[in-house]
C-alpha atoms as a PDB file:
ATOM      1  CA  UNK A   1      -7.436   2.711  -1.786  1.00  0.00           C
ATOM      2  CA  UNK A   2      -7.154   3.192   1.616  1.00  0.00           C
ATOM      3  CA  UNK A   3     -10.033   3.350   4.223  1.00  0.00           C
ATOM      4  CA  UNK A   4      -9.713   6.039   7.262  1.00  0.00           C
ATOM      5  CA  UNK A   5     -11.446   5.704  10.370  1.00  0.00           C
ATOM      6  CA  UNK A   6     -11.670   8.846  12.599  1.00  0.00           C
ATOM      7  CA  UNK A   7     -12.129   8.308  16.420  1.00  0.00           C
ATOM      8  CA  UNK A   8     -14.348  11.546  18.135  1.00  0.00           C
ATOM      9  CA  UNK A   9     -14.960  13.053  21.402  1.00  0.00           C
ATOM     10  CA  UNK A  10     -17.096  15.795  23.023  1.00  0.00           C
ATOM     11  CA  UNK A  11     -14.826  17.988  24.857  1.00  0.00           C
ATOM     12  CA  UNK A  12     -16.873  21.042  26.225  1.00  0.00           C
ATOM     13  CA  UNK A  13     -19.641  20.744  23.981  1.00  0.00           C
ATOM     14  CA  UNK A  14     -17.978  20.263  20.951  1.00  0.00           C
ATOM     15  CA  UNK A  15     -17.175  17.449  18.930  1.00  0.00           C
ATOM     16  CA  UNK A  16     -13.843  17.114  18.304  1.00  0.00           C
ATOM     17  CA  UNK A  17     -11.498  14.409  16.326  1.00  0.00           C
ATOM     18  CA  UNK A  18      -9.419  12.271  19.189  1.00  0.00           C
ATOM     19  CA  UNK A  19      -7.243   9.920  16.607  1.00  0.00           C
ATOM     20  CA  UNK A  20      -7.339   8.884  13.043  1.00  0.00           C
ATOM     21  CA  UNK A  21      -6.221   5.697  11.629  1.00  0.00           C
ATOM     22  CA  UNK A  22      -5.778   4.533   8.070  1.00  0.00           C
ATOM     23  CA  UNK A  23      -6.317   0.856   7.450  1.00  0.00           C
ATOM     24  CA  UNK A  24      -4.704   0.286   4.237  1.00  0.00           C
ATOM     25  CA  UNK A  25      -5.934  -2.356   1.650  1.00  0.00           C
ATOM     26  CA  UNK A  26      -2.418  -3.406   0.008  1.00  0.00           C
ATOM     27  CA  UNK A  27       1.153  -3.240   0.939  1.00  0.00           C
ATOM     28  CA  UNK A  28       3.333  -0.748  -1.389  1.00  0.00           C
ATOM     29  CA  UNK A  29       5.895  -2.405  -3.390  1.00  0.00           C
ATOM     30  CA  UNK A  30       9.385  -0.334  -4.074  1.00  0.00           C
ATOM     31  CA  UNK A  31      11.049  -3.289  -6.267  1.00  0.00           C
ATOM     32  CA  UNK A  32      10.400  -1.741  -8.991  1.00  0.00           C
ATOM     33  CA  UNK A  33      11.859   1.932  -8.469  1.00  0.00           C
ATOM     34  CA  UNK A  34      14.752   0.426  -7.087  1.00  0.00           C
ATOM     35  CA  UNK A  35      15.210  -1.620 -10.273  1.00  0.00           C
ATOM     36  CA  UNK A  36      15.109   1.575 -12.114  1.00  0.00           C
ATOM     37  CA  UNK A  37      17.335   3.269 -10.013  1.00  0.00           C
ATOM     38  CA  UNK A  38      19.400   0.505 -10.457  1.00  0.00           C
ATOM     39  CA  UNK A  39      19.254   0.517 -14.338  1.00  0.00           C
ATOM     40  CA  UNK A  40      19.914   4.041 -14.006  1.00  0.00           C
ATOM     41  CA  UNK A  41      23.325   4.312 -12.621  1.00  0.00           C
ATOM     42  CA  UNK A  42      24.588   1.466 -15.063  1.00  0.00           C
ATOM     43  CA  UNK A  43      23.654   2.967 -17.823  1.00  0.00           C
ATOM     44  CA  UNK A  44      25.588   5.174 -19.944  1.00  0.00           C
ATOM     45  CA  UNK A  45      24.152   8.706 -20.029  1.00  0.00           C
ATOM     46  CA  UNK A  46      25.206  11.617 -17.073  1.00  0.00           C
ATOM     47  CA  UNK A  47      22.142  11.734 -14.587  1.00  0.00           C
ATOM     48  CA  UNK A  48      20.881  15.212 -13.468  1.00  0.00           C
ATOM     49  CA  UNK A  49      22.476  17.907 -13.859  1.00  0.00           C
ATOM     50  CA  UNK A  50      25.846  19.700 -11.664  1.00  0.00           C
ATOM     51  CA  UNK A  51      25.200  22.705  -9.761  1.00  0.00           C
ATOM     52  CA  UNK A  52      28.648  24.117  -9.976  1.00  0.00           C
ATOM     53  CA  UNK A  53      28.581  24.204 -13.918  1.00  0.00           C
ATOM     54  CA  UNK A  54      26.489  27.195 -16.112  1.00  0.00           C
ATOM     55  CA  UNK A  55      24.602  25.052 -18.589  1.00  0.00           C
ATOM     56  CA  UNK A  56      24.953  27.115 -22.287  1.00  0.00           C
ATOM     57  CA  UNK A  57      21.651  28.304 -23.803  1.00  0.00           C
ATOM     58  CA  UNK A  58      21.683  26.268 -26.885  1.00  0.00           C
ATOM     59  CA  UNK A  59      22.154  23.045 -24.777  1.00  0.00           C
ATOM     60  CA  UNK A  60      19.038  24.107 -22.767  1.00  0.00           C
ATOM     61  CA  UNK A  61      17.239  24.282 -26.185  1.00  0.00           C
ATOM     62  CA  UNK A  62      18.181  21.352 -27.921  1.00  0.00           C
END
C-alpha cells in the first residue's frame, strides 16, 4: 500500500493542493508476467484472435 502526502497552499483565501507525492512501500516486480508472456509464445495454442478473419458462430459458442 502506498502512502500519499499532499503539499497545500493558500492562494487568495483558499486552500489549494500545490504537489502530491506518493511514497511507495515496495518495489513492483514484472518477472513474473514476463515469464508468462514468455511461456505464452512457446507454447502451442494461437494467441488472440486476427482481426482480418470473421470468426463462425459455432466457434464463438463452443
Amino acid at each position: 500500500m502506498s502512502t500519499i502526502r499532499s503539499q497545500y497552499t493558500t492562494i487568495k483565501g483558499e486552500r489549494t493542493e500545490l504537489g502530491r507525492r506518493t511514497f511507495k512501500v515496495e518495489e513492483r516486480h514484472f518477472h513474473r508476467e514476463a515469464k508468462s508472456q514468455h511461456a505464452q509464445l512457446e507454447s502451442v495454442h494461437q494467441h488472440g484472435s486476427r482481426k482480418d478473419v470473421k470468426i463462425k458462430i459455432h466457434r464463438k459458442l463452443t
